[in-house]
N, C-alpha and C. Protein backbone atom coordinates (compact mmCIF):
# COMPACT_ATOMS: atom_id res chain seq x y z
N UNK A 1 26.58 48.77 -9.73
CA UNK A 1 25.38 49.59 -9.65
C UNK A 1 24.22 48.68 -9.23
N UNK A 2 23.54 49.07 -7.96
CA UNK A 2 22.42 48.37 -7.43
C UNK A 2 21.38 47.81 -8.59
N UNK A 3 21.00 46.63 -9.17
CA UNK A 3 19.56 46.27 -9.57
C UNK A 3 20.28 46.58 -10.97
N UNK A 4 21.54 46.68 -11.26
CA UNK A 4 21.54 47.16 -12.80
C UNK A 4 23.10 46.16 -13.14
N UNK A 5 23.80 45.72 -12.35
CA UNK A 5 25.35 44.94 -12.62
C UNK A 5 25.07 43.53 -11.81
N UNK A 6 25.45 42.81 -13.14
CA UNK A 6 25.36 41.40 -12.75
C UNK A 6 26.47 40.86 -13.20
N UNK A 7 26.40 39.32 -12.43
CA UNK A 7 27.80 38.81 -12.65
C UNK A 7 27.52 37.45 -13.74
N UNK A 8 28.73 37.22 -14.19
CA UNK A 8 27.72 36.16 -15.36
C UNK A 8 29.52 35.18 -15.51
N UNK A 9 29.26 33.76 -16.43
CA UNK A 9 30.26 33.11 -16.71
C UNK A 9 30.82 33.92 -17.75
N UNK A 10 31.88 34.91 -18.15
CA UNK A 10 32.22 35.52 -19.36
C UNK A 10 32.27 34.17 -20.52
N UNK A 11 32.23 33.01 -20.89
CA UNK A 11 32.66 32.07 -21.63
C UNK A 11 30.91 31.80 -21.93
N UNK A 12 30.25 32.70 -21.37
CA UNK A 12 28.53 32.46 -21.72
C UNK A 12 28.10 33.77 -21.80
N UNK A 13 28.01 34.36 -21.02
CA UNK A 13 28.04 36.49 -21.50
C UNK A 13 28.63 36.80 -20.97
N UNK A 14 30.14 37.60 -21.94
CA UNK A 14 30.91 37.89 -21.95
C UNK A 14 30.86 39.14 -20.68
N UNK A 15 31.63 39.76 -19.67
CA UNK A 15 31.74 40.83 -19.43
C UNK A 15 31.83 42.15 -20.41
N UNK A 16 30.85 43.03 -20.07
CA UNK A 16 30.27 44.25 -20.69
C UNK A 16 29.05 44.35 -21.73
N UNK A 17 28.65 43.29 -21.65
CA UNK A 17 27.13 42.65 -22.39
C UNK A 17 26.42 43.43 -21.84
N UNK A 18 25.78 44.03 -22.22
CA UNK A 18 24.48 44.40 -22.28
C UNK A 18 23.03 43.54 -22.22
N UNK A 19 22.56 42.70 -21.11
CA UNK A 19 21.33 41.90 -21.17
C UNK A 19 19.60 42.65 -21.06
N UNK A 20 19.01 42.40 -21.92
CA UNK A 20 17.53 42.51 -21.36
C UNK A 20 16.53 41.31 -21.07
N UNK A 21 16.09 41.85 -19.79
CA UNK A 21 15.69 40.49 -19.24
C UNK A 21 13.81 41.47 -18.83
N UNK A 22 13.04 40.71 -19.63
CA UNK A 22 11.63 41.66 -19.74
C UNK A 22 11.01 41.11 -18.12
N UNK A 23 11.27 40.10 -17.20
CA UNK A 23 10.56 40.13 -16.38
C UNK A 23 11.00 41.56 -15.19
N UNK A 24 11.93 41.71 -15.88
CA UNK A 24 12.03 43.13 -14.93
C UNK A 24 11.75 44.57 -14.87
N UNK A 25 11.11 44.39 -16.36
CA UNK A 25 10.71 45.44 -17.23
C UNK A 25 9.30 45.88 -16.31
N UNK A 26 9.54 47.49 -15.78
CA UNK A 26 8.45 47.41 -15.29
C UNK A 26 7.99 47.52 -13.20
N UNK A 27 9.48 46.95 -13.31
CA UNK A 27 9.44 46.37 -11.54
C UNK A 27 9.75 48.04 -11.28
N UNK A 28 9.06 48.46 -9.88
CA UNK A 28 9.30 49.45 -8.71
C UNK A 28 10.39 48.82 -7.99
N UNK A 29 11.61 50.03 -8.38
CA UNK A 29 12.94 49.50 -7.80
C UNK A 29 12.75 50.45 -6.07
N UNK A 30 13.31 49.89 -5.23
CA UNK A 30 13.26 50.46 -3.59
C UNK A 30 13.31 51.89 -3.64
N UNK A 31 14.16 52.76 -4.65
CA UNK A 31 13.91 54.04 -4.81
C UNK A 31 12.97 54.68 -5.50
N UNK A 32 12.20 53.60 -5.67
CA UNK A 32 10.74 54.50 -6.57
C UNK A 32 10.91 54.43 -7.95
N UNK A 33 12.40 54.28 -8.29
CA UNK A 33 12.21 54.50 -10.16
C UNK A 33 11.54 52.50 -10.48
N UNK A 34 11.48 52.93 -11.93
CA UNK A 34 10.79 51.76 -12.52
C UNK A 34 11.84 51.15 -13.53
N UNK A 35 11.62 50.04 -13.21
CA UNK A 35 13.07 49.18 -14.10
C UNK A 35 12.78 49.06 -15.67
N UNK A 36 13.97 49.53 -16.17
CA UNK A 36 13.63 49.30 -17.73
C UNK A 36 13.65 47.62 -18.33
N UNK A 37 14.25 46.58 -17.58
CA UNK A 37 14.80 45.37 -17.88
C UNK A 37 16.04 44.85 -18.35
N UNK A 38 17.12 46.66 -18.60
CA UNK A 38 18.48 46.40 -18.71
C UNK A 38 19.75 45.99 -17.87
N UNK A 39 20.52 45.42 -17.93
CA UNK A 39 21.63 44.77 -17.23
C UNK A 39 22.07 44.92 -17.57
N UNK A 40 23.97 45.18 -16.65
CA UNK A 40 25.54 45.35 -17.28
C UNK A 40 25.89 44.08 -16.83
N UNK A 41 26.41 43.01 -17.81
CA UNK A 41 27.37 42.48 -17.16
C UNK A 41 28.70 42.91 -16.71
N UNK A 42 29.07 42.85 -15.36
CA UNK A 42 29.96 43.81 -14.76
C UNK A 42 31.39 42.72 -14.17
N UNK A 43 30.44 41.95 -13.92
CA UNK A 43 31.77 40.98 -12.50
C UNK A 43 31.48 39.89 -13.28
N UNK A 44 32.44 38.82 -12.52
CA UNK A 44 32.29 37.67 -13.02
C UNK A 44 32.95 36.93 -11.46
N UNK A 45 31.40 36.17 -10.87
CA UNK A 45 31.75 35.83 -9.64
C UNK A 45 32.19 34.17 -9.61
N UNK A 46 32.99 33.92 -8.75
CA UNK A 46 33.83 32.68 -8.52
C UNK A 46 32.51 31.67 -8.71
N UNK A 47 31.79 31.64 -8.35
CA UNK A 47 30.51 30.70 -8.01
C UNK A 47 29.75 30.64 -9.03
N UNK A 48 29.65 31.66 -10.28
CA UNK A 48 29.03 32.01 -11.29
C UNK A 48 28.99 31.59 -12.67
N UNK A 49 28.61 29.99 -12.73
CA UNK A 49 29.40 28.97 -14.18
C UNK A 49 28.15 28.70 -14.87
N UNK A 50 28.15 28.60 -15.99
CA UNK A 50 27.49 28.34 -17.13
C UNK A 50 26.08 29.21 -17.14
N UNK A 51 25.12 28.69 -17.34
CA UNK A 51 23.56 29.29 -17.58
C UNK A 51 22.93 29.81 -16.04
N UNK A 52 24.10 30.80 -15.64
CA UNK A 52 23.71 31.65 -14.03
C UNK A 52 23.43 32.85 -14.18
N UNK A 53 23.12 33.85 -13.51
CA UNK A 53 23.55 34.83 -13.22
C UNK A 53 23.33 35.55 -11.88
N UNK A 54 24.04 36.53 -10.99
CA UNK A 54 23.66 37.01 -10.45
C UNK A 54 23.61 38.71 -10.32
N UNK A 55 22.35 39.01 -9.77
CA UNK A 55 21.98 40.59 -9.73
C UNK A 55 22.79 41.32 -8.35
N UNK A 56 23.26 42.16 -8.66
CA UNK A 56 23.86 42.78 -7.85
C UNK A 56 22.60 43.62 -6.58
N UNK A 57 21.97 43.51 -5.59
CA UNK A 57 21.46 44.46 -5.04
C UNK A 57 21.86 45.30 -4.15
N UNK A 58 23.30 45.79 -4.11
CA UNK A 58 23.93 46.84 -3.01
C UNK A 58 23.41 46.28 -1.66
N UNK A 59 23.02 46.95 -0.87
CA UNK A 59 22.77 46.90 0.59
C UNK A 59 21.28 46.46 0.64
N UNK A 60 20.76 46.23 -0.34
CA UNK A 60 19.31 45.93 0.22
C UNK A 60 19.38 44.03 0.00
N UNK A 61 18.52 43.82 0.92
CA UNK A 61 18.61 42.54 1.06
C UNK A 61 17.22 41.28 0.04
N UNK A 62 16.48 42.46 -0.37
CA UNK A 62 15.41 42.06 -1.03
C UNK A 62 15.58 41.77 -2.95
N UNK A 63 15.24 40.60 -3.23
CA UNK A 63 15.63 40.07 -4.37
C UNK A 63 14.83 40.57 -5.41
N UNK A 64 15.03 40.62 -6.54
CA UNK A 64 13.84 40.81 -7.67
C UNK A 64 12.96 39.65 -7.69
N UNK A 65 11.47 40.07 -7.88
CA UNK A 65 10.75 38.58 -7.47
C UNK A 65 10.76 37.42 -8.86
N UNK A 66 11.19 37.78 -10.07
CA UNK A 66 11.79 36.59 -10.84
C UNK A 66 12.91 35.93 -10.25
N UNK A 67 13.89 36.29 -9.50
CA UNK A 67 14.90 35.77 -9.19
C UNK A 67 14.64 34.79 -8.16
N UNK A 68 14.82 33.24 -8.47
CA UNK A 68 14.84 32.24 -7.14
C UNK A 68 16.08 31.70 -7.28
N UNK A 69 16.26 31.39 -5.86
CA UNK A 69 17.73 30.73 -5.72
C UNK A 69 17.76 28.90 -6.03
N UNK A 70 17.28 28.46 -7.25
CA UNK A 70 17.32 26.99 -7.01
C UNK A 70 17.36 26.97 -8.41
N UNK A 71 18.55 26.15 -8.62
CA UNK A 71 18.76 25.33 -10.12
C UNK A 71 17.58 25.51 -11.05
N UNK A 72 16.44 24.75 -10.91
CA UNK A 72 14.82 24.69 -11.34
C UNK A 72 14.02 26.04 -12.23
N UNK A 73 14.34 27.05 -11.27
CA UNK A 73 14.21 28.77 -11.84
C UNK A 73 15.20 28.92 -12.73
N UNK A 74 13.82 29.25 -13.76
CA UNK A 74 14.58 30.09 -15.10
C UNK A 74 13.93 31.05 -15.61
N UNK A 75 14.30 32.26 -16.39
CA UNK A 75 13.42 33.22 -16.64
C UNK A 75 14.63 33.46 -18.11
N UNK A 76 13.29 34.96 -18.71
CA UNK A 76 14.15 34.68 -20.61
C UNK A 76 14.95 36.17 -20.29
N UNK A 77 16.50 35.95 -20.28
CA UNK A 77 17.35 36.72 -20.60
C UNK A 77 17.85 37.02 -22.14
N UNK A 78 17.98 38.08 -22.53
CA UNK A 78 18.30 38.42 -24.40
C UNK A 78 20.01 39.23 -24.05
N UNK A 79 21.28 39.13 -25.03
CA UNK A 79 21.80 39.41 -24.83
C UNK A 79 21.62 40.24 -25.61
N UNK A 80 21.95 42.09 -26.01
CA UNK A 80 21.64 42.65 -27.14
C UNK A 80 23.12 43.04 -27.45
N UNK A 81 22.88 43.14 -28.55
CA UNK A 81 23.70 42.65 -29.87
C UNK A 81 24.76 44.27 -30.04
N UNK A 82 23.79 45.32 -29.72
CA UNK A 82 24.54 47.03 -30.01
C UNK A 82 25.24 46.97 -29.02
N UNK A 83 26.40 47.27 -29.71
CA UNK A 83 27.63 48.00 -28.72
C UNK A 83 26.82 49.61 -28.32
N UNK A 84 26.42 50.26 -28.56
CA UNK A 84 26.07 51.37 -28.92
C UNK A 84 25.15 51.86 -27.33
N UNK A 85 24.44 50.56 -27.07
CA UNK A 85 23.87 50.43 -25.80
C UNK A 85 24.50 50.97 -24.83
């Protein structure tokens, strides 16, 4: 799911985690809705080891503007705890 499935190390968040990440809380997603700051961890990509993650954006080529591509960038991800989520 575009802007909402990310891929993560499962041995750091597990696949089907539930993350909230507040710098996204808020963002105008390309279709007009407004991001709550929730994430699925969904995949778990070959390239994707320890304290990573990546956002899935379907076909659009434009990144969330917390997201930089360099080691250096970090922003505060929460894993939440309810299955229930």
């Amino acid at each position: 799911v575009p802007y909402r499935s990310i891929a993560t190390d499962p041995k750091i968040i597990p696949t089907g985690s539930v993350l909230y990440i507040p710098a996204a809380r808020g963002l105008r997603l390309p279709n007009g809705d407004t991001h709550d700051g929730f994430f699925f961890a969904a995949d778990t990509g070959g390239a994707i080891t320890g304290n990573h993650i990546d956002i899935f954006h379907g076909n659009d080529t434009r990144a969330l503007p917390f997201v930089k591509a360099r080691e250096s960038a970090t922003f505060e991800a929460y894993v939440i705890p309810s299955p229930s989520l």
